[in-house]
N, C-alpha and C. Protein backbone atom coordinates (compact mmCIF):
# COMPACT_ATOMS: atom_id res chain seq x y z
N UNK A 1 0.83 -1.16 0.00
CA UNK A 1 0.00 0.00 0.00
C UNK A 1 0.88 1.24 0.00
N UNK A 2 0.32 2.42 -0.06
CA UNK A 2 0.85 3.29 -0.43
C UNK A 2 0.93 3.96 0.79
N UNK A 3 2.53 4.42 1.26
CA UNK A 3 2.52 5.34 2.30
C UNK A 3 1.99 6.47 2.89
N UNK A 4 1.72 7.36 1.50
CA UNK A 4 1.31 8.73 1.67
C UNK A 4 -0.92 8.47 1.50
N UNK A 5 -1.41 9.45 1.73
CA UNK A 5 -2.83 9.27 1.86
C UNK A 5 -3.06 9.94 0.46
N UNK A 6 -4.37 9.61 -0.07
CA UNK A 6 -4.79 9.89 -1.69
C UNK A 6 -5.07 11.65 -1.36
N UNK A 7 -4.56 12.41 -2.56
CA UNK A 7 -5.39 13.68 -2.64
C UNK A 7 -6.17 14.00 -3.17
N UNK A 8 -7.48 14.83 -2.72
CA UNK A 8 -8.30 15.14 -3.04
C UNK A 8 -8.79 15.19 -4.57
N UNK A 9 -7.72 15.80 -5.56
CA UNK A 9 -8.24 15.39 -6.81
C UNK A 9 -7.56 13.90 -7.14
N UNK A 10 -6.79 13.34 -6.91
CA UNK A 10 -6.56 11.89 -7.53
C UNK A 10 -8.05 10.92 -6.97
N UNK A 11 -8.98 11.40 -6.24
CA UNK A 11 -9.52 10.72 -5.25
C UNK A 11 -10.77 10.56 -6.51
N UNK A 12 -10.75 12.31 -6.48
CA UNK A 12 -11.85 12.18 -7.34
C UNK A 12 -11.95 12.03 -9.17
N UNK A 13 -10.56 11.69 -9.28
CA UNK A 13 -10.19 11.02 -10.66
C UNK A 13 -10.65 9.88 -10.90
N UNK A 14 -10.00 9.11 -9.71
CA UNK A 14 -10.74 7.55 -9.34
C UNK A 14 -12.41 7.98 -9.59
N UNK A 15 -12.64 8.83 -9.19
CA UNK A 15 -14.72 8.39 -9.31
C UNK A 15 -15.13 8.36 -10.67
N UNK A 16 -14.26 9.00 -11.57
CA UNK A 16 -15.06 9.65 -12.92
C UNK A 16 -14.81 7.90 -13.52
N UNK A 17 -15.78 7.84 -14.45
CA UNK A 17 -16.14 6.95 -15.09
C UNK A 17 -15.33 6.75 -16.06
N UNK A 18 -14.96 4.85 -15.60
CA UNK A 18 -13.86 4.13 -16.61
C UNK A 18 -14.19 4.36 -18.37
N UNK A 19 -13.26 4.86 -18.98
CA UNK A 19 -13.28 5.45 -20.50
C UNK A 19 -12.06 4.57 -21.04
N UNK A 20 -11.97 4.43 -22.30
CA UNK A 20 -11.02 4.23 -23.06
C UNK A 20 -10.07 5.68 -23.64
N UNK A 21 -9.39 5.75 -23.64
CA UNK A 21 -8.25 6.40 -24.68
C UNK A 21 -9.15 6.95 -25.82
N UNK A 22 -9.25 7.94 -26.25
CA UNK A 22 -9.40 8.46 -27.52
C UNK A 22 -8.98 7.52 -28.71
N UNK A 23 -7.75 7.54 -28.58
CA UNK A 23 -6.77 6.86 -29.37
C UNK A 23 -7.15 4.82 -29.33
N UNK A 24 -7.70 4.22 -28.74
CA UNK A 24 -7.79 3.01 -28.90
C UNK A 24 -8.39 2.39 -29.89
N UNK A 25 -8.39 0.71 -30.31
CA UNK A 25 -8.95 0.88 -31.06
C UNK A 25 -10.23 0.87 -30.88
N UNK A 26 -11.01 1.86 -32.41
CA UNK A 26 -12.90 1.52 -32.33
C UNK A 26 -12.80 2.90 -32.02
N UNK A 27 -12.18 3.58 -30.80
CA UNK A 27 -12.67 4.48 -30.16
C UNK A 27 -14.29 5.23 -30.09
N UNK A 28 -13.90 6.66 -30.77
CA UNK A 28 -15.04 7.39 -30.46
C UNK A 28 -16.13 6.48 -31.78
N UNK A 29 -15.61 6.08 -32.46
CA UNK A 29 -16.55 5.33 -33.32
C UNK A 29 -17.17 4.20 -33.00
N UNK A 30 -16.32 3.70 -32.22
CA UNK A 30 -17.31 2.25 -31.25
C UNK A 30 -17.89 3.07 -29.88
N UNK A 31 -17.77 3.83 -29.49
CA UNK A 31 -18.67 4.33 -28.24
C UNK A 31 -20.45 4.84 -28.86
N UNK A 32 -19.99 5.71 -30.20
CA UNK A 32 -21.08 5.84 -31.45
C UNK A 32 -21.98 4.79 -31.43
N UNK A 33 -21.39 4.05 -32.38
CA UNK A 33 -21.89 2.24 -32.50
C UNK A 33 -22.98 2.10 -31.64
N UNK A 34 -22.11 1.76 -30.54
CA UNK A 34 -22.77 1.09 -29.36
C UNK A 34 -24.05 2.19 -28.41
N UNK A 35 -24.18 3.36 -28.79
CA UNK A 35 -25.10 4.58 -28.57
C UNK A 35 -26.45 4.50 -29.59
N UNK A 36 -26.03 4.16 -30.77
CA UNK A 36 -26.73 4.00 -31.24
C UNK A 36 -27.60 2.53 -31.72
N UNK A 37 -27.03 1.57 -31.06
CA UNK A 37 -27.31 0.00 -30.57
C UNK A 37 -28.10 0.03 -29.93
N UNK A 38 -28.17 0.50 -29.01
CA UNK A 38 -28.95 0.78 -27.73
C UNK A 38 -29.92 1.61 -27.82
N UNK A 39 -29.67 2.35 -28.26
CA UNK A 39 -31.38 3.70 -29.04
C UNK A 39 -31.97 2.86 -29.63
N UNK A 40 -31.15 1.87 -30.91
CA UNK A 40 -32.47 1.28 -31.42
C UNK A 40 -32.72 -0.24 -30.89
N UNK A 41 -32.34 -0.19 -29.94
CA UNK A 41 -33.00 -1.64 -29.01
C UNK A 41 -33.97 -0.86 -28.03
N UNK A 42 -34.01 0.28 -27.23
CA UNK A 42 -34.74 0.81 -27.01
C UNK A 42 -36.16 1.23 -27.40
N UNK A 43 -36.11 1.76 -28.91
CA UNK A 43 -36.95 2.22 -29.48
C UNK A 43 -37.47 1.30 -30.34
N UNK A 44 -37.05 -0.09 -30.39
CA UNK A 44 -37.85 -1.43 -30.92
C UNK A 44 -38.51 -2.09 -30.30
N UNK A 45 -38.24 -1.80 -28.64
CA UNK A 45 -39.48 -2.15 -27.32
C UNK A 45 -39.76 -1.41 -26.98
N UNK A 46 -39.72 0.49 -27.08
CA UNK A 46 -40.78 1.15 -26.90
C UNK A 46 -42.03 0.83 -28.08
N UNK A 47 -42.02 0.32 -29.55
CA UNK A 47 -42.69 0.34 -30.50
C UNK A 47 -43.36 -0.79 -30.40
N UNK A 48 -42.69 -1.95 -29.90
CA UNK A 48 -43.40 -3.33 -29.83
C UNK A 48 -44.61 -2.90 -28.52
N UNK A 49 -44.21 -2.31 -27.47
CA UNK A 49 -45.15 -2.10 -26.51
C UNK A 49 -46.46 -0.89 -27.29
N UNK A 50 -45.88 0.05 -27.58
CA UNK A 50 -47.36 0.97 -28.32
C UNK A 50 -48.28 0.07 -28.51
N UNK A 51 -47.22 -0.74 -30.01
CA UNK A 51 -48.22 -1.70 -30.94
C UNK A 51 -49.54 -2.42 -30.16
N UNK A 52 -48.85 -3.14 -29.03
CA UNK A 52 -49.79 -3.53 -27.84
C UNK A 52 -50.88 -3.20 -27.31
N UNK A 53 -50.64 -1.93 -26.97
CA UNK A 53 -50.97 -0.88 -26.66
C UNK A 53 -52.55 -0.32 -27.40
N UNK A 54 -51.94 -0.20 -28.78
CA UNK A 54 -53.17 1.31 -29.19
C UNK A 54 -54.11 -0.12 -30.29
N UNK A 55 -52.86 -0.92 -30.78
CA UNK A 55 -53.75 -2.39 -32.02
C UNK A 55 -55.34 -2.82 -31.46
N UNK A 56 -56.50 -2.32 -31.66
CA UNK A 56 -57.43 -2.81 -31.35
C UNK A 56 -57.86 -4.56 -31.87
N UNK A 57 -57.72 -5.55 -31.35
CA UNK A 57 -58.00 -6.86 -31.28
C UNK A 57 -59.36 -6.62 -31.53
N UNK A 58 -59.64 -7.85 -33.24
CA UNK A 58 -60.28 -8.27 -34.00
C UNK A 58 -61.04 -9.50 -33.27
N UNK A 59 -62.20 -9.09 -33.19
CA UNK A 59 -63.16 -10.74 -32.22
C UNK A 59 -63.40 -11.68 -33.52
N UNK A 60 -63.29 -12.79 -33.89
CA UNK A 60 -63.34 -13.71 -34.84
C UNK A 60 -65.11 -13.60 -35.03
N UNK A 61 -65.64 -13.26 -36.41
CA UNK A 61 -67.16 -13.45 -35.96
C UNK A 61 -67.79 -14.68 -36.06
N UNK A 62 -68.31 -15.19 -35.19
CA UNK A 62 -69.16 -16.18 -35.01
C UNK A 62 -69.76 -16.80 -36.18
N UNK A 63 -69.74 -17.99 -37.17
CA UNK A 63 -70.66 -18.25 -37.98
C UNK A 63 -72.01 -18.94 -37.57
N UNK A 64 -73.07 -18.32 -38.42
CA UNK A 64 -74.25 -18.68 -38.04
C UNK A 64 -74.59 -19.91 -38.10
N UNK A 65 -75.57 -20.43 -38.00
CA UNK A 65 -75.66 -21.81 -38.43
C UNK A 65 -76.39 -22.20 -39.85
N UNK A 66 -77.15 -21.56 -40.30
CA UNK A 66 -77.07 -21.50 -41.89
C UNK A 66 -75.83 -21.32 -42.56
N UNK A 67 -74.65 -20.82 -42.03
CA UNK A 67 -73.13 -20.65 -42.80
C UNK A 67 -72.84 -22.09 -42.17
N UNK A 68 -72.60 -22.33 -41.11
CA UNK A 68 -72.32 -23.57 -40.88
C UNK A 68 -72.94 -24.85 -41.63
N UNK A 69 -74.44 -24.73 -41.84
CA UNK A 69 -75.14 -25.65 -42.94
C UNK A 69 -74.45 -26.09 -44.26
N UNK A 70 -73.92 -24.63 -44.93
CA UNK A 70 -73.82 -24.34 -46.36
C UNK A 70 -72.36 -25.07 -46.08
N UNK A 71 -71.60 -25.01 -45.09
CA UNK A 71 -70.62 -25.54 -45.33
C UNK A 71 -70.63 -26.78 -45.09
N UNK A 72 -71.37 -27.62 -45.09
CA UNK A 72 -71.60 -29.27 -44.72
C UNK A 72 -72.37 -29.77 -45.90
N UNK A 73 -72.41 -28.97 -47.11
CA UNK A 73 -73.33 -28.94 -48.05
C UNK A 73 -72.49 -30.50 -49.13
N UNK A 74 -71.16 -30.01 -48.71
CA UNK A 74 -69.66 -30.17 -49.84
C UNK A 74 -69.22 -31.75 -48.96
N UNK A 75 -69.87 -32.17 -48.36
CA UNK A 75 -68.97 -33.17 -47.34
C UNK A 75 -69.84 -34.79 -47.71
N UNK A 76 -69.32 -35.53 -47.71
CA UNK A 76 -69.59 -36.77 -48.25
C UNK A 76 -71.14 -37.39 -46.97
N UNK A 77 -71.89 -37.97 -47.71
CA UNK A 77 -73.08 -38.06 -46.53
C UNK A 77 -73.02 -38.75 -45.43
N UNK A 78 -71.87 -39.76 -45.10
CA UNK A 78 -71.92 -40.06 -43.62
C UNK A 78 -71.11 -39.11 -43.03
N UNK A 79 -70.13 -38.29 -43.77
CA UNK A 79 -69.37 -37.15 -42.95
C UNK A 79 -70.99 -36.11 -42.40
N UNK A 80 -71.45 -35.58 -43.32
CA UNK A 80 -72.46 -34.87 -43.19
C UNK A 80 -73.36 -35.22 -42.00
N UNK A 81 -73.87 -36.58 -41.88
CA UNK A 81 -74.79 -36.83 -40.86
C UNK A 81 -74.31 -36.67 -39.98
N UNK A 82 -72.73 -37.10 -39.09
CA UNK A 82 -72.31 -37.23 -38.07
C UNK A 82 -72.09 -35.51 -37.95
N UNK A 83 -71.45 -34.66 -38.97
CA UNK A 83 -71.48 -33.26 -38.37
C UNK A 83 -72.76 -32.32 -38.60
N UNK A 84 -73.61 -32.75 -38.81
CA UNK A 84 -74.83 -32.04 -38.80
C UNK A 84 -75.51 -32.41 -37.15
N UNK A 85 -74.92 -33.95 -36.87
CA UNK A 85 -75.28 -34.41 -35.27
C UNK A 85 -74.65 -33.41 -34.66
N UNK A 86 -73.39 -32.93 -34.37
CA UNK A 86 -72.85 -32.34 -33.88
C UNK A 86 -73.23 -31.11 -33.40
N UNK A 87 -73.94 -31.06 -35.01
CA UNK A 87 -74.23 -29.13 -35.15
C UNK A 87 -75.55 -29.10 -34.11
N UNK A 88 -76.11 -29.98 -34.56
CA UNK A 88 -77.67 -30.06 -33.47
C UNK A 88 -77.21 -29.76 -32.11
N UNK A 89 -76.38 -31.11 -31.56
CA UNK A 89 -76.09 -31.07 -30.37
C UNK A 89 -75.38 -29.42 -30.05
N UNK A 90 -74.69 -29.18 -30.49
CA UNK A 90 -74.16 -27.84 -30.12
C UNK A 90 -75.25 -26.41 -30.15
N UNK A 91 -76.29 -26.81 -30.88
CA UNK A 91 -77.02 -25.26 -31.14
C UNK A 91 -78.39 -25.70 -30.75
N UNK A 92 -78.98 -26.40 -30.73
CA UNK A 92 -79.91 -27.59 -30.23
C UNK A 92 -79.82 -28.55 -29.22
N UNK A 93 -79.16 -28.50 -27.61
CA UNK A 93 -79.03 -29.61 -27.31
C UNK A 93 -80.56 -30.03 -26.79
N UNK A 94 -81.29 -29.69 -26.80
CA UNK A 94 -82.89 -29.78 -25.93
C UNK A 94 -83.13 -30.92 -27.03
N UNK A 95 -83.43 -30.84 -28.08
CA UNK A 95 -83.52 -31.15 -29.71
C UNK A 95 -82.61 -32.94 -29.44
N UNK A 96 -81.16 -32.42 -29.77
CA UNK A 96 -80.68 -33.74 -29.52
C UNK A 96 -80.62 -34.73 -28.27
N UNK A 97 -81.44 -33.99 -27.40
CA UNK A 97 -81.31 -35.01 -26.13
C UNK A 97 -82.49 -36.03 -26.64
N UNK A 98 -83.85 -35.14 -27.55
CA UNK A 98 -84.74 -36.24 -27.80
C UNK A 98 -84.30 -37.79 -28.73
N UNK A 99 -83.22 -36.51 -29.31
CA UNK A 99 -83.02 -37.94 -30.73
C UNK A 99 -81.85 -38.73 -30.52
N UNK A 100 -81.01 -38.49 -29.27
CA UNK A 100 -80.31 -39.44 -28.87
C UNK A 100 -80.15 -40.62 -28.15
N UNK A 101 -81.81 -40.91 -27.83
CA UNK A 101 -82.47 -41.94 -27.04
C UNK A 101 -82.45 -42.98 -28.98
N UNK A 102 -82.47 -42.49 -29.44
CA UNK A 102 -82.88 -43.35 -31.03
C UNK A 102 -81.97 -43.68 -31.77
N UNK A 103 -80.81 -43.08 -31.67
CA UNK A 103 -79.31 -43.13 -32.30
C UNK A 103 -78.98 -44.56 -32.78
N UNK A 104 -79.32 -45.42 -31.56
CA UNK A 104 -77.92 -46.25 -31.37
C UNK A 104 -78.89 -47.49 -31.56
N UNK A 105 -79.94 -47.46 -32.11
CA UNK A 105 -81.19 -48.21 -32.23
C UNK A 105 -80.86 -48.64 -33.60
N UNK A 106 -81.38 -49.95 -34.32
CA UNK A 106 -81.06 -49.85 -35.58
C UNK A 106 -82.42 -49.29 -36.61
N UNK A 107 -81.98 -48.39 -37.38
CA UNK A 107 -82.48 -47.77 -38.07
C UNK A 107 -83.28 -46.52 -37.50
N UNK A 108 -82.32 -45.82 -36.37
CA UNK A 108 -82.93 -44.64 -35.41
C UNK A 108 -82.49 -43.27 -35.65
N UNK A 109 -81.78 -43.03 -36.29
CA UNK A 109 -80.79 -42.12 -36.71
C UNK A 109 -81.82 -41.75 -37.67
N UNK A 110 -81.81 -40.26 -37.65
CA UNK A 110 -82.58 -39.31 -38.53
C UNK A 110 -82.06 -39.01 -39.51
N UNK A 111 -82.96 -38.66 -40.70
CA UNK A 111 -81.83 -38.67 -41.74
C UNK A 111 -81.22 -37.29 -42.21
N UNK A 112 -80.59 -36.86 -43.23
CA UNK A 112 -79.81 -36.11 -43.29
C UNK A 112 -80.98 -34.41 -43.75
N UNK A 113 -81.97 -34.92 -44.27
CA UNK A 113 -83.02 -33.73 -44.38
C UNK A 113 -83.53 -33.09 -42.55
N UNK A 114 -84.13 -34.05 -42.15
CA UNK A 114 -84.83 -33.91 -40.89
C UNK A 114 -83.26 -32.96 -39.78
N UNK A 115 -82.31 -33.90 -39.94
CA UNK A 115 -81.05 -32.71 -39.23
C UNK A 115 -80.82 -31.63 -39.33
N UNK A 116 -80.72 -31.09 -40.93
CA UNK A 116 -80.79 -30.16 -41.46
C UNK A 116 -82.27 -29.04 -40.99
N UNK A 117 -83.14 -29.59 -41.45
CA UNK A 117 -84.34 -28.51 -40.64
C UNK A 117 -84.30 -28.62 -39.08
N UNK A 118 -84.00 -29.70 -38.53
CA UNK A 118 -83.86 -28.97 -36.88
C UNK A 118 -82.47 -28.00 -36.36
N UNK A 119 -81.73 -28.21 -37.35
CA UNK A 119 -80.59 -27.00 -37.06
C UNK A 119 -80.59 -25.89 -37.74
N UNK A 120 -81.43 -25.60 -38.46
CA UNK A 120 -82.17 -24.30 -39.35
C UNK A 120 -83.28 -24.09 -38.44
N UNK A 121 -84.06 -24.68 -37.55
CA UNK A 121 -84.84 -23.94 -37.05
C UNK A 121 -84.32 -22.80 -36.05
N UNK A 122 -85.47 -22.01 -35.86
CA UNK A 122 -85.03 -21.16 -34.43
C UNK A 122 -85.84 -21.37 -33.85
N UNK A 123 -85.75 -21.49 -32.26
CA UNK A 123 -86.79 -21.00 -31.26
C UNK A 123 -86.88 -19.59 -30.93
């Protein structure tokens, strides 16, 4: 250690903040660099957060069940019966609780017209 005690300005030389040399390499052009690295990492998560922020979220709209019909129009007829069951049960279950006592019966299953008008109806 050092015999003599630190003076006042060497003391406060020590505080100022570790720098490179002017002269090194990169210098004032890598301190640049790296200033401007940082602005735009900054200002790519201030922008990602706005986006967040102000983007009003799109609600998916609901298809009706006549769109849902029209699209079961194209589907081979045992695909059709089983998702037209579906469609009942889902928008109709009052409906399919009657006709699921008959399902599993042979020759109980409704056919592909009669599905169709109870999932086109409304109450």
């Amino acid at each position: 250690m050092a015999d003599r005690a630190l003076t006042r300005e060497a003391m406060l030389n020590g505080l100022h903040d570790i720098r490179l040399p002017a002269d090194a390499p990169g210098g004032l052009i890598a301190e640049l660099l790296a200033v401007v690295g940082c602005a735009l990492i900054v200002a790519m998560l201030l922008g990602l957060i706005m986006r967040g922020i102000t983007v009003p979220r799109k609600q998916p709209r609901e298809a009706s069940p006549q769109d849902r019909l029209a699209a079961l129009a194209v589907l081979p007829d045992s695909e059709r019966h089983l998702a037209l069951l579906h469609l009942l049960k889902s928008e109709r279950p009052d409906k399919f609780e009657t006709l699921s006592a008959q399902l599993y019966a042979p020759g109980g299953a409704p056919d592909i017209s009669t599905l169709e008008a109870e999932v086109a109806r409304h109450d």
